[in-house]
Protein backbone atom coordinates (compact mmCIF):
# COMPACT_ATOMS: atom_id res chain seq x y z
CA UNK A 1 35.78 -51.48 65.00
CA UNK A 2 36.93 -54.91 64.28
CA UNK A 3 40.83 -56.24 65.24
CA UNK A 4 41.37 -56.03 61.19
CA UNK A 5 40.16 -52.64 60.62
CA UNK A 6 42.25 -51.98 63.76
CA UNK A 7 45.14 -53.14 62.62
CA UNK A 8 44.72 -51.19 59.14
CA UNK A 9 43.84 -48.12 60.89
CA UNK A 10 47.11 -48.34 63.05
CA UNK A 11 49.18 -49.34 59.70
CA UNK A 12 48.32 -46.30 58.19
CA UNK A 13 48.88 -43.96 60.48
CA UNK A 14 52.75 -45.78 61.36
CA UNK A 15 52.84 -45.64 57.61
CA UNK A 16 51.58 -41.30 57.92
CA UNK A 17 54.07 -40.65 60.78
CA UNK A 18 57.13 -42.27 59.61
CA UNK A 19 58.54 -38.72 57.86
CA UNK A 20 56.34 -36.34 58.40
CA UNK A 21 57.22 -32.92 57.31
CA UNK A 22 57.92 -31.74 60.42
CA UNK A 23 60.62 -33.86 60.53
CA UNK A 24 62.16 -32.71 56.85
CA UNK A 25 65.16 -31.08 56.38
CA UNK A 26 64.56 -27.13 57.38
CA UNK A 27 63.85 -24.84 54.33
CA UNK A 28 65.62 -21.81 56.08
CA UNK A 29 67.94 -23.17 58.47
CA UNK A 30 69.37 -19.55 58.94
CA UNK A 31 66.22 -18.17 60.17
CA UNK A 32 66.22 -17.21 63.56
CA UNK A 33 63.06 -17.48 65.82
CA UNK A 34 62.26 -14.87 68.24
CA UNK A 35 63.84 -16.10 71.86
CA UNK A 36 62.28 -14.57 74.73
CA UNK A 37 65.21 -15.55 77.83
CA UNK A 38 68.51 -15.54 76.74
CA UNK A 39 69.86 -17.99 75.32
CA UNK A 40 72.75 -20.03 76.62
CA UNK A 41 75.89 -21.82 74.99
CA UNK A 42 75.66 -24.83 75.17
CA UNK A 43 78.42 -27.98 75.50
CA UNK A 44 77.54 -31.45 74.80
CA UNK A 45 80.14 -33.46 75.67
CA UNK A 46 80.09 -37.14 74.67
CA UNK A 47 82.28 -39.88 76.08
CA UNK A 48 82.59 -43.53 73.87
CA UNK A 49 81.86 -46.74 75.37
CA UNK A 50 81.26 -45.42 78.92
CA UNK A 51 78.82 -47.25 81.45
CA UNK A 52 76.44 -45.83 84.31
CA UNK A 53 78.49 -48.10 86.47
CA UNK A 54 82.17 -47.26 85.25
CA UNK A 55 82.32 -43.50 86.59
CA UNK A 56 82.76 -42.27 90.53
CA UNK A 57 79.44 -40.29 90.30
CA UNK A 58 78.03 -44.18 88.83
CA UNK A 59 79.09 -45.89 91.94
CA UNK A 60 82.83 -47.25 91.29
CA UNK A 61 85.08 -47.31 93.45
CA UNK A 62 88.14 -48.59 91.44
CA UNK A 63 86.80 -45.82 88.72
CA UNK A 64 89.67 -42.23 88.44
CA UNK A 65 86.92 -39.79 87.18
CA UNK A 66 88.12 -36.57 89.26
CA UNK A 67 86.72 -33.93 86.47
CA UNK A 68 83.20 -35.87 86.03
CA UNK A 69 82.15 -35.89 90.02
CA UNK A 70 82.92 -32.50 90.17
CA UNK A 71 80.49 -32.09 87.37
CA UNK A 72 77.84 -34.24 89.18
CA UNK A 73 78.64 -31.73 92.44
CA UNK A 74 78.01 -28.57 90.06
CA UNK A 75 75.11 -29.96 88.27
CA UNK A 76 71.77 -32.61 88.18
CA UNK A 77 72.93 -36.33 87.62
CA UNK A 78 69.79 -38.21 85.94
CA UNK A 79 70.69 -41.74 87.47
CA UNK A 80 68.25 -43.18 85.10
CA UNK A 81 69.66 -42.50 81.69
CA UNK A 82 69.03 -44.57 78.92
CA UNK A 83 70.27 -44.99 74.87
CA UNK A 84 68.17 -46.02 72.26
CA UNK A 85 70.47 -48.79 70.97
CA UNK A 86 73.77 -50.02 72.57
CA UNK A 87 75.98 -49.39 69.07
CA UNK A 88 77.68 -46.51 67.74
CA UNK A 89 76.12 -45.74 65.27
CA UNK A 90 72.27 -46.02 66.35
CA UNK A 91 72.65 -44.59 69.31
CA UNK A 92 73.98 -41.71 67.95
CA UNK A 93 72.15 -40.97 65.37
CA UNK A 94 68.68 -41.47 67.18
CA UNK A 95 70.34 -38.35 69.87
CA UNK A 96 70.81 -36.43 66.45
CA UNK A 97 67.40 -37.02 65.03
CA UNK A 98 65.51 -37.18 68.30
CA UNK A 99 63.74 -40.38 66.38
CA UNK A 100 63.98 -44.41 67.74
CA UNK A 101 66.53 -46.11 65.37
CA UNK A 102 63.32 -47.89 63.00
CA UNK A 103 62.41 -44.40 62.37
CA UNK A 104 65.36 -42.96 61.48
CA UNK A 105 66.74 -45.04 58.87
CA UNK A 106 69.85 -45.82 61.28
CA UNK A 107 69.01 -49.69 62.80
CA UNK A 108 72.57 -51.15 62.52
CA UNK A 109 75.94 -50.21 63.97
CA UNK A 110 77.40 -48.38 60.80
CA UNK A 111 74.36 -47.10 59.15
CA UNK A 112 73.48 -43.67 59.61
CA UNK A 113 70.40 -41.53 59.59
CA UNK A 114 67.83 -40.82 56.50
CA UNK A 115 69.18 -37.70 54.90
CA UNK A 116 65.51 -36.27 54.38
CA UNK A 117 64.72 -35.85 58.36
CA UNK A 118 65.89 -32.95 59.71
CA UNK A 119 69.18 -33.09 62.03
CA UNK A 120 69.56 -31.13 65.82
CA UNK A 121 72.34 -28.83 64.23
CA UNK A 122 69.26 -27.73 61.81
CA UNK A 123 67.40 -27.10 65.17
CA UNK A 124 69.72 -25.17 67.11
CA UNK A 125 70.81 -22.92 63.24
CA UNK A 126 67.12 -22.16 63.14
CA UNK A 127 67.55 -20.31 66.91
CA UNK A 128 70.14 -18.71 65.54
CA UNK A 129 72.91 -21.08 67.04
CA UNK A 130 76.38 -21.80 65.50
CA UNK A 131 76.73 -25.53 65.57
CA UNK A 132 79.94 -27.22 65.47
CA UNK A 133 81.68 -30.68 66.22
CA UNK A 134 85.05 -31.97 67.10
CA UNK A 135 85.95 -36.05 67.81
CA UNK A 136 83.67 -38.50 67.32
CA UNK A 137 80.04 -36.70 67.60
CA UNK A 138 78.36 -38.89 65.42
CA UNK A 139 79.73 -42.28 63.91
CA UNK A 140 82.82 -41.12 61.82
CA UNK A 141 82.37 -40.46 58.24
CA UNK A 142 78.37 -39.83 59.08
CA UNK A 143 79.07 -36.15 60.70
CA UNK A 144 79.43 -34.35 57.39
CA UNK A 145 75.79 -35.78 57.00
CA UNK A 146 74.38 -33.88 60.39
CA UNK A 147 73.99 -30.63 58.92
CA UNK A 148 77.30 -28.90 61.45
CA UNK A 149 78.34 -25.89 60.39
CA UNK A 150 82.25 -26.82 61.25
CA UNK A 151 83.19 -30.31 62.29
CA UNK A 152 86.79 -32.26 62.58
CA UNK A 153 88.98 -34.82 63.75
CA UNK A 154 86.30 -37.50 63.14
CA UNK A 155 87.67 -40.29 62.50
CA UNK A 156 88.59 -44.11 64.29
CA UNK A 157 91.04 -42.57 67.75
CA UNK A 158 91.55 -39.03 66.62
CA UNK A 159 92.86 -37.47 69.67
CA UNK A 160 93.00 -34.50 68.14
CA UNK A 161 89.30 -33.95 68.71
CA UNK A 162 89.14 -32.60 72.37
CA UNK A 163 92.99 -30.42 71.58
CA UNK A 164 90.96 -29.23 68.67
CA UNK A 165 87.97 -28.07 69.82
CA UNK A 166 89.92 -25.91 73.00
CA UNK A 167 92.01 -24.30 70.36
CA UNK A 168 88.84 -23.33 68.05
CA UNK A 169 87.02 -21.90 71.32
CA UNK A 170 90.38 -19.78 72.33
CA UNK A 171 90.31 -18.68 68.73
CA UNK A 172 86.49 -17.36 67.99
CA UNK A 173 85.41 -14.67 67.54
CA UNK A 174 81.54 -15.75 66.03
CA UNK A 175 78.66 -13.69 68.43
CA UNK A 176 76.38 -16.21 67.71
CA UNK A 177 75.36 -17.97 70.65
CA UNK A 178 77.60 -21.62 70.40
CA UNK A 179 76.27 -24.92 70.50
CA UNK A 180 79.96 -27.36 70.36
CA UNK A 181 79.82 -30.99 70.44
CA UNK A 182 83.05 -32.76 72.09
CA UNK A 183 83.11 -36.26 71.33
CA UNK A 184 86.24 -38.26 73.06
CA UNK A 185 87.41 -41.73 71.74
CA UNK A 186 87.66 -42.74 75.01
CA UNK A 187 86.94 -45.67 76.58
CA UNK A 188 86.28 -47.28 73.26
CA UNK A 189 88.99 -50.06 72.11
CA UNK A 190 91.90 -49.83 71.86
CA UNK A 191 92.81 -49.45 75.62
CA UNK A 192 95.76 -48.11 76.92
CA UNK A 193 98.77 -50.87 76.58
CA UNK A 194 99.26 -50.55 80.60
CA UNK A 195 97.16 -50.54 83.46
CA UNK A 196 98.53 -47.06 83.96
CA UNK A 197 98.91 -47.06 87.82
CA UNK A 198 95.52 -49.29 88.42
CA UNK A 199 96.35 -52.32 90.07
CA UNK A 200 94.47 -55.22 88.05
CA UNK A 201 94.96 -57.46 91.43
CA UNK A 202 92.32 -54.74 93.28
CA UNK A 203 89.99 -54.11 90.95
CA UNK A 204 86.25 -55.03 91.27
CA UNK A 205 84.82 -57.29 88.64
CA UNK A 206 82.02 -56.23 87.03
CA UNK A 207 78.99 -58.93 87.68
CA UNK A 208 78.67 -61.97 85.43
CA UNK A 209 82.73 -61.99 84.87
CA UNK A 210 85.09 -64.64 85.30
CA UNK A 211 88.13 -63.83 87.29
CA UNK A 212 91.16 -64.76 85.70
CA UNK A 213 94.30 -62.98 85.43
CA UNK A 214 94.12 -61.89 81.80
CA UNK A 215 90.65 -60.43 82.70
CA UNK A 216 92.08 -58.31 85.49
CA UNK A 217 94.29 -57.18 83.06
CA UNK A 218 92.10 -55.94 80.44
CA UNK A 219 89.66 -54.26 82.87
CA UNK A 220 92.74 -52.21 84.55
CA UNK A 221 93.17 -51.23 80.85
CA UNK A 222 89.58 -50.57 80.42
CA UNK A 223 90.03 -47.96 83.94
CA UNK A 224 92.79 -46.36 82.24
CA UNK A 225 90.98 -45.76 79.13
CA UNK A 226 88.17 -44.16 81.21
CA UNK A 227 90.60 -41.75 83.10
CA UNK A 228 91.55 -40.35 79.68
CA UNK A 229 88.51 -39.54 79.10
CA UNK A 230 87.77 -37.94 82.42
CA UNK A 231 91.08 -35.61 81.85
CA UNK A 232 89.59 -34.48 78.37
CA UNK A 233 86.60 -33.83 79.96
CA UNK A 234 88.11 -31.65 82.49
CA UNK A 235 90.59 -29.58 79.62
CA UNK A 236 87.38 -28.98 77.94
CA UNK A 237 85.31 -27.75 80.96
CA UNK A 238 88.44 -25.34 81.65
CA UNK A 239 88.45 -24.37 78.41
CA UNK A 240 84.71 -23.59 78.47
CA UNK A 241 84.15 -21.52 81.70
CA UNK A 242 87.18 -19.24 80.04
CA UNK A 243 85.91 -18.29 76.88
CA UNK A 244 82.53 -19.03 77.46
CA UNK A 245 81.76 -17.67 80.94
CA UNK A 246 81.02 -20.47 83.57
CA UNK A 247 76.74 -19.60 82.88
CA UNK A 248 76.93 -21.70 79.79
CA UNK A 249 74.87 -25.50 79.73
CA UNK A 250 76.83 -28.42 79.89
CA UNK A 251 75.68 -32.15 78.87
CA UNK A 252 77.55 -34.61 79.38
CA UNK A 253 76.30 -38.28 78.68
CA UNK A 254 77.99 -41.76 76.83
CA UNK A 255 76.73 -43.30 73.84
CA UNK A 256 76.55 -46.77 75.61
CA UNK A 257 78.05 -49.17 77.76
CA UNK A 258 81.45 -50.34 77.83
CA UNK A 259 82.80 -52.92 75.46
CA UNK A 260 82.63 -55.90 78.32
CA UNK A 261 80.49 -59.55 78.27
CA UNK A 262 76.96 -58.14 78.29
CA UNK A 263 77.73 -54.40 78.00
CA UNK A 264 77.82 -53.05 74.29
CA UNK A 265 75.46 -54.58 71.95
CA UNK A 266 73.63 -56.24 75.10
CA UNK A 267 69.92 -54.40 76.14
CA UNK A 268 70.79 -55.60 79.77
CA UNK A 269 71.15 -51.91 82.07
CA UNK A 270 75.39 -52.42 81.61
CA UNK A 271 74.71 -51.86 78.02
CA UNK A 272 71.91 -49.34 77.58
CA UNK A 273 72.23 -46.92 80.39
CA UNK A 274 74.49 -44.60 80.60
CA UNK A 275 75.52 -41.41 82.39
CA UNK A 276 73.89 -38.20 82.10
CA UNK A 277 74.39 -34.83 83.97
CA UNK A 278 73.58 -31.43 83.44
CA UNK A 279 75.66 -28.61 84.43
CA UNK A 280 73.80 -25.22 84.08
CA UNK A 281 74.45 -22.23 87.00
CA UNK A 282 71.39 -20.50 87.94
CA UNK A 283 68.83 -23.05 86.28
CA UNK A 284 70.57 -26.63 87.82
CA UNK A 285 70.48 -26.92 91.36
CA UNK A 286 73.92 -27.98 92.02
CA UNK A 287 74.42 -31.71 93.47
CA UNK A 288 71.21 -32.31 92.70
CA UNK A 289 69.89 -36.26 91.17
CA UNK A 290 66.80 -37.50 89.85
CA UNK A 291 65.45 -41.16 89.22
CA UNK A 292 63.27 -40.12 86.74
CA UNK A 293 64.11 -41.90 83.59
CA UNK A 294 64.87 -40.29 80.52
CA UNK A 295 66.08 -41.38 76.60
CA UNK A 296 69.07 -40.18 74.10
CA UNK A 297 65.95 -39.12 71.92
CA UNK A 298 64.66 -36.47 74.49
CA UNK A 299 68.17 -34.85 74.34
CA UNK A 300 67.16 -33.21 70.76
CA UNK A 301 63.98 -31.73 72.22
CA UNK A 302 65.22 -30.51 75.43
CA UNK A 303 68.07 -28.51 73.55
CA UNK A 304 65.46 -26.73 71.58
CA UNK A 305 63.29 -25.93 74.28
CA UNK A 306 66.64 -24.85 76.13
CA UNK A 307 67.30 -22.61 73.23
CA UNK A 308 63.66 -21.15 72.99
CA UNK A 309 62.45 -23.46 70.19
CA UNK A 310 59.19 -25.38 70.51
CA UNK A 311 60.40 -29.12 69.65
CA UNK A 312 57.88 -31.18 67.36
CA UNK A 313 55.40 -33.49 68.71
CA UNK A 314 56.23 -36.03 65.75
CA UNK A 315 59.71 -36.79 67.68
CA UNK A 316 59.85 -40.11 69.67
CA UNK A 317 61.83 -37.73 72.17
CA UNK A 318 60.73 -35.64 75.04
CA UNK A 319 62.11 -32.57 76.50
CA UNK A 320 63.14 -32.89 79.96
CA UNK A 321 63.88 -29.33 80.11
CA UNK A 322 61.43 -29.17 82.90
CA UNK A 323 63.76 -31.06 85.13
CA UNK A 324 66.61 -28.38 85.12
CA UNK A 325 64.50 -26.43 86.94
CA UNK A 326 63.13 -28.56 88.96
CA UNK A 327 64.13 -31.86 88.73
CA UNK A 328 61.41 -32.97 92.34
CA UNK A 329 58.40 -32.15 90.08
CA UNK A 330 59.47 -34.21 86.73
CA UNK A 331 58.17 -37.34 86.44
CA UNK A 332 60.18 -38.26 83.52
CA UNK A 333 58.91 -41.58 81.14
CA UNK A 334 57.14 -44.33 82.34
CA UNK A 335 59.07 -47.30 79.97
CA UNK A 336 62.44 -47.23 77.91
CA UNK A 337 62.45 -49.20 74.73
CA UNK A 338 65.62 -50.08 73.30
CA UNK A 339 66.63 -51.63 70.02
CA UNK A 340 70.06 -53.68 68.71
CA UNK A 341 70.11 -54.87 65.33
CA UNK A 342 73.65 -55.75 64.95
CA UNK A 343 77.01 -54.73 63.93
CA UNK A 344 77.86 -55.69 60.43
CA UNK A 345 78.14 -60.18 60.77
CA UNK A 346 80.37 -59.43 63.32
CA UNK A 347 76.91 -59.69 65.99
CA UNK A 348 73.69 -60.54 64.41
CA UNK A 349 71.40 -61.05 67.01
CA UNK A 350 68.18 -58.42 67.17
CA UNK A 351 66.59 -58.01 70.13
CA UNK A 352 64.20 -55.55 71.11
CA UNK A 353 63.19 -54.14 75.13
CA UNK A 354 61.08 -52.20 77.43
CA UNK A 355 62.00 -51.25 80.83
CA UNK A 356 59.98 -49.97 83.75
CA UNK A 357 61.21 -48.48 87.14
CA UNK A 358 60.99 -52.31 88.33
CA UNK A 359 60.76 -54.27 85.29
CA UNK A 360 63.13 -55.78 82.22
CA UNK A 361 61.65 -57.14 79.47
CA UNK A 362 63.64 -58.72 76.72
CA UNK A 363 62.79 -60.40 73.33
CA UNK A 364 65.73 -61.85 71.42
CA UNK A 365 63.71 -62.11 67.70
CA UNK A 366 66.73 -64.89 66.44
CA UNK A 367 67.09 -67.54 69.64
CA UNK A 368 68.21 -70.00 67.71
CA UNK A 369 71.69 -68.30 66.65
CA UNK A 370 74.29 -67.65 69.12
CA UNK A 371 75.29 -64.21 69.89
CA UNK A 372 78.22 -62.92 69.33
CA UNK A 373 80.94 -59.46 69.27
CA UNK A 374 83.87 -58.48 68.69
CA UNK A 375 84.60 -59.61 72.21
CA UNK A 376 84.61 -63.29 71.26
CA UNK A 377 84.92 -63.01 67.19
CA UNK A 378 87.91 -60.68 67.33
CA UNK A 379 89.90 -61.70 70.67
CA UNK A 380 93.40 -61.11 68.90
CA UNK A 381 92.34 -57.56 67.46
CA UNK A 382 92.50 -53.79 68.86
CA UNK A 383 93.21 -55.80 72.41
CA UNK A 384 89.51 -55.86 73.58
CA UNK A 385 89.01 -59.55 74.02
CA UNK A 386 91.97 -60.98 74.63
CA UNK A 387 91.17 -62.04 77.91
CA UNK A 388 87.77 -63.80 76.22
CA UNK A 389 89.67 -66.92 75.82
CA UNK A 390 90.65 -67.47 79.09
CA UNK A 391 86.65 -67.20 79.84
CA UNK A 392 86.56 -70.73 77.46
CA UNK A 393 88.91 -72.40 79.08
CA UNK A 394 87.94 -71.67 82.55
CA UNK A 395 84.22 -72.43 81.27
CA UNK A 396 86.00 -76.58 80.61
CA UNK A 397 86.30 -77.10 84.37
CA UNK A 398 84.16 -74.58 86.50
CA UNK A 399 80.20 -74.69 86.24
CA UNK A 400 80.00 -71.00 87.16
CA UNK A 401 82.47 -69.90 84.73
CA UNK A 402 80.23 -71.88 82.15
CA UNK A 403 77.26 -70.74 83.03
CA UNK A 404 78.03 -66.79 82.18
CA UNK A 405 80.08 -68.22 78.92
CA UNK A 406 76.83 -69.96 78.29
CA UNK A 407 74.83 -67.12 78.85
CA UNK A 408 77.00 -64.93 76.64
CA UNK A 409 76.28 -66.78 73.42
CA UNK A 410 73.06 -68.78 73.91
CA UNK A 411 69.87 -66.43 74.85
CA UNK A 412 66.63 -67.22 75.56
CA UNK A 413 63.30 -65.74 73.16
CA UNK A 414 62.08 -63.92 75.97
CA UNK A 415 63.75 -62.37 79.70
CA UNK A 416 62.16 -60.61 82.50
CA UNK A 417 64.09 -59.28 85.44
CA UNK A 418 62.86 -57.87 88.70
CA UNK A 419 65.22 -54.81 88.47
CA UNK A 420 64.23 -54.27 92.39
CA UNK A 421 65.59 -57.65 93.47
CA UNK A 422 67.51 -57.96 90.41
CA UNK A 423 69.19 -54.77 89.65
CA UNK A 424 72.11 -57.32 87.68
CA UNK A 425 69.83 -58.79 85.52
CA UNK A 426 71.31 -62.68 86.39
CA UNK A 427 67.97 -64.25 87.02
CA UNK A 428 65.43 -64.97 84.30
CA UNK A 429 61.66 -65.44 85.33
CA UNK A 430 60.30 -65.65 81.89
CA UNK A 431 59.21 -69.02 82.58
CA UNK A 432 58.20 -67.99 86.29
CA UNK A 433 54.14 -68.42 86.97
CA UNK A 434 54.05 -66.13 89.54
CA UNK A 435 55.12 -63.06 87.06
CA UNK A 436 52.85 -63.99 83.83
CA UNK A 437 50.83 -60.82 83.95
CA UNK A 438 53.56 -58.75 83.76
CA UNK A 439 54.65 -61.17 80.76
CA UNK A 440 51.69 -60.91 78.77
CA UNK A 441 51.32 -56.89 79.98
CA UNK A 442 54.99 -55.97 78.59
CA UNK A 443 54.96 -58.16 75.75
CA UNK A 444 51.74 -56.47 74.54
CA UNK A 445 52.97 -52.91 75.18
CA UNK A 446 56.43 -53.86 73.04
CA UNK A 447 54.58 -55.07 70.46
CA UNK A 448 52.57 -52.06 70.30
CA UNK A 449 55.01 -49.70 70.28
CA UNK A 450 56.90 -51.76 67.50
CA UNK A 451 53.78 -51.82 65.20
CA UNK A 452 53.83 -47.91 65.97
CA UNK A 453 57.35 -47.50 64.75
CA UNK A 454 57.26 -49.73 61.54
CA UNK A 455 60.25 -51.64 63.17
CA UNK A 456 59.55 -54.92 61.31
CA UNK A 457 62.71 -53.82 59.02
CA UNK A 458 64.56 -56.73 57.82
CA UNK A 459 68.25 -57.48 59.71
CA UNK A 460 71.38 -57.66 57.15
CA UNK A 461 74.12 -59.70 57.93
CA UNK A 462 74.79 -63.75 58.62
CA UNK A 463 74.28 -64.97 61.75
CA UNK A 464 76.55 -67.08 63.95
CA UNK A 465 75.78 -70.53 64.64
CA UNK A 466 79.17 -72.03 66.24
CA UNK A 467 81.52 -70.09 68.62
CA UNK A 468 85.05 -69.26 68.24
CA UNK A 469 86.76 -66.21 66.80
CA UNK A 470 85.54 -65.25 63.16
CA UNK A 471 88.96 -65.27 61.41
CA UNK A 472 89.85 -68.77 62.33
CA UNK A 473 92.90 -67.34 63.96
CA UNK A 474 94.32 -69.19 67.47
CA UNK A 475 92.66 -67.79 70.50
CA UNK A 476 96.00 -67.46 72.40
């Protein structure tokens, strides 16, 4: 066979696979399959903006997350957790579909899922499952597109969502078995006004951050907003074990990284992985960790399997529901890819990745614009960059501090990181001689796996080709 016939051979069959009918909307969602173990209730419960790093289980030490270690103690932490795009709205809607963001319609932050592929709450109803959400589940106004059979509270900072959801439980009477979604607003932007008892003088910087006074600030702030979430987390949890009996299975995970220089919108580890732990008594081996790396896609399959479904091999996901039993012998995947398209003109700056156990490779498709986020475009709004400007002027007189500024808005077309050596992804050996095979090896196998997803989609929006905030308004 010749490269061209290849290459129309492999066309068709991305063209074959990209909605197949296993992947349509159920004809008789109601229909229950037979189930031959119980099956459990099960609680997904979804934090907003949340890094690996930014939890106690994760590693901080500044971090106030009481109710989420003693989840890691009761359950299996999967240390190497991964989204399939660090926005919103992607990321979310590839969990929901169990299908990489090219193949689910859902590329940029604020577009949501094709409404012809067939949604997890269409899943779990087929088991026989009642589905429901409260808070932000998927990206706002999308939920009433997923297919729950109840959702509220929704919308932008509803933090009515978790109160909600505890009320609905106390209240049911259903004999279904329960599948709830919890989504908290929490840490996303706005923060807290105050530090709320976290002193911004003793707080640890997260690498590739310049230390000034208003950024001390602002990540106290950020803390806060993170110790909200962990007391919703633990209302909910209380709220569960009493109405649902303490045997149920409970996910908890983040849709991305935190809304910090090179977290959110960023393919760099602060921005892609997240936390993930299972809680499930007599399955999960309590305290128990793995390193075996695992994507937001494989959560769709693994709550099928968990609910005695049989999850389609047309999904990009993977069920890791081997691993709650016995998380030594699962091997979990052997790369990550990750996708960002952007978020409205406010960031316009695709980039695609794969990642290895060692490895980190990066292609930024538009070099030659800068990139940019709300961070830098909207300093003066919601309070999320308002230290960014003190980043600039620090960046006038200190060569570090202009290095990371540089580094914020100016990427290279290509970045490899030893993740071994590396594990902050600071130093780029794209151009190194000594790692060239792993260049050329990683840079084929991206390719690949974009030509099998039909991700050559084009990217809406304008790019940015001169810093400074977006509105024009004064940085101060």
């Amino acid at each position: 066979m010749t490269r061209f016939t290849r290459r129309i051979v492999l066309a068709l069959g991305v063209a074959l696979i990209v909605t197949p009918p296993a992947l349509a909307r159920d004809t008789a969602p109601g229909r229950r399959a037979p189930a031959t173990k119980p099956q459990p209730n099960i609680v997904v419960f979804l934090a907003d903006d949340l890094g690996y790093r930014d939890t106690t289980p994760g590693g901080d030490r500044d971090a106030r997350t009481p109710n989420l270690a003693k989840l890691a103690a009761d359950g299996l932490s999967f240390d190497q957790a991964f989204v399939a795009s660090p926005a919103c709205a992607p990321s979310r809607a590839a969990m929901l579909t169990g299908l990489m963001p090219a193949r689910n319609g859902a590329e940029a932050n604020h577009d949501k899922a094709r409404d012809d592929l067939r949604k997890l709450p269409a899943y779990l109803q087929a088991q026989g499952y009642q589905v429901v959400a409260f808070g932000k589940v998927a990206h706002y106004k999308h939920t009433k597109d997923y297919g729950f059979d109840h959702f509220a509270h929704d919308t932008f900072h509803d933090h009515d969502g978790v109160p909600a959801a505890i009320s609905w439980l106390k209240a049911r009477t259903d004999k279904r078995p329960l599948a709830i979604f919890v989504g908290s607003n929490w840490p996303h932007v706005p923060w807290p006004e105050s530090s709320e008892g976290f002193d911004p003088a003793a707080i640890k910087l997260p690498p590739k951050s310049i230390d000034t006074p208003q950024t001390r600030e602002a990540r106290a702030r950020y803390h806060a907003a993170v110790a909200r979430m962990d007391k919703e987390l633990g209302e909910t949890l209380t709220a569960v074990d009493a109405t649902l009996g303490k045997d149920s299975l409970v996910l908890f995970s983040s849709d991305h990284g935190a809304q910090w220089p090179f977290g959110k919108w960023n393919l760099y580890d602060t921005g892609t992985r997240t936390p993930l732990i299972v809680r499930w008594p007599g399955q999960v081996k309590p305290g128990s960790q793995t390193q075996a790396m695992v994507s937001w896609v494989d959560i769709l399959p693994t709550l099928v399997e968990v609910a005695g479904g049989k999850p389609s091999a047309e999904l990009d996901g993977r069920s890791f529901a081997a691993a709650l039993r016995s998380q030594n012998r699962f091997k979990g995947r052997p790369e990550i890819f990750t996708t960002h398209n952007n978020d409205v003109s406010i960031n316009v700056f695709p980039m695609r990745s794969v990642r290895t156990a060692r490895w980190k490779y990066i292609v930024n498709l538009r070099p030659e614009t800068l990139f940019t986020t709300h961070i830098d475009q909207w300093a003066g709004r919601l309070g999320s960059g308002a230290y960014f400007p003190s980043w600039r002027r620090a960046a006038e007189g200190d060569a570090r501090a202009k290095a990371i500024v540089d580094a914020y808005y100016t990427r290279p077309p290509e970045e490899l990181y030893d993740l071994t050596t590396d594990p902050d992804e600071t130093r780029n050996l794209a151009a190194d001689p000594r790692h060239q095979k792993v260049m050329v090896k990683l840079r084929a196998k991206l390719a690949d796996w974009r030509r099998d997803q039909g991700d050559d989609h084009p990217v809406r929006g304008k790019p940015h080709f001169e810093r400074g905030p977006i509105d024009g308004r004064p940085e101060d």
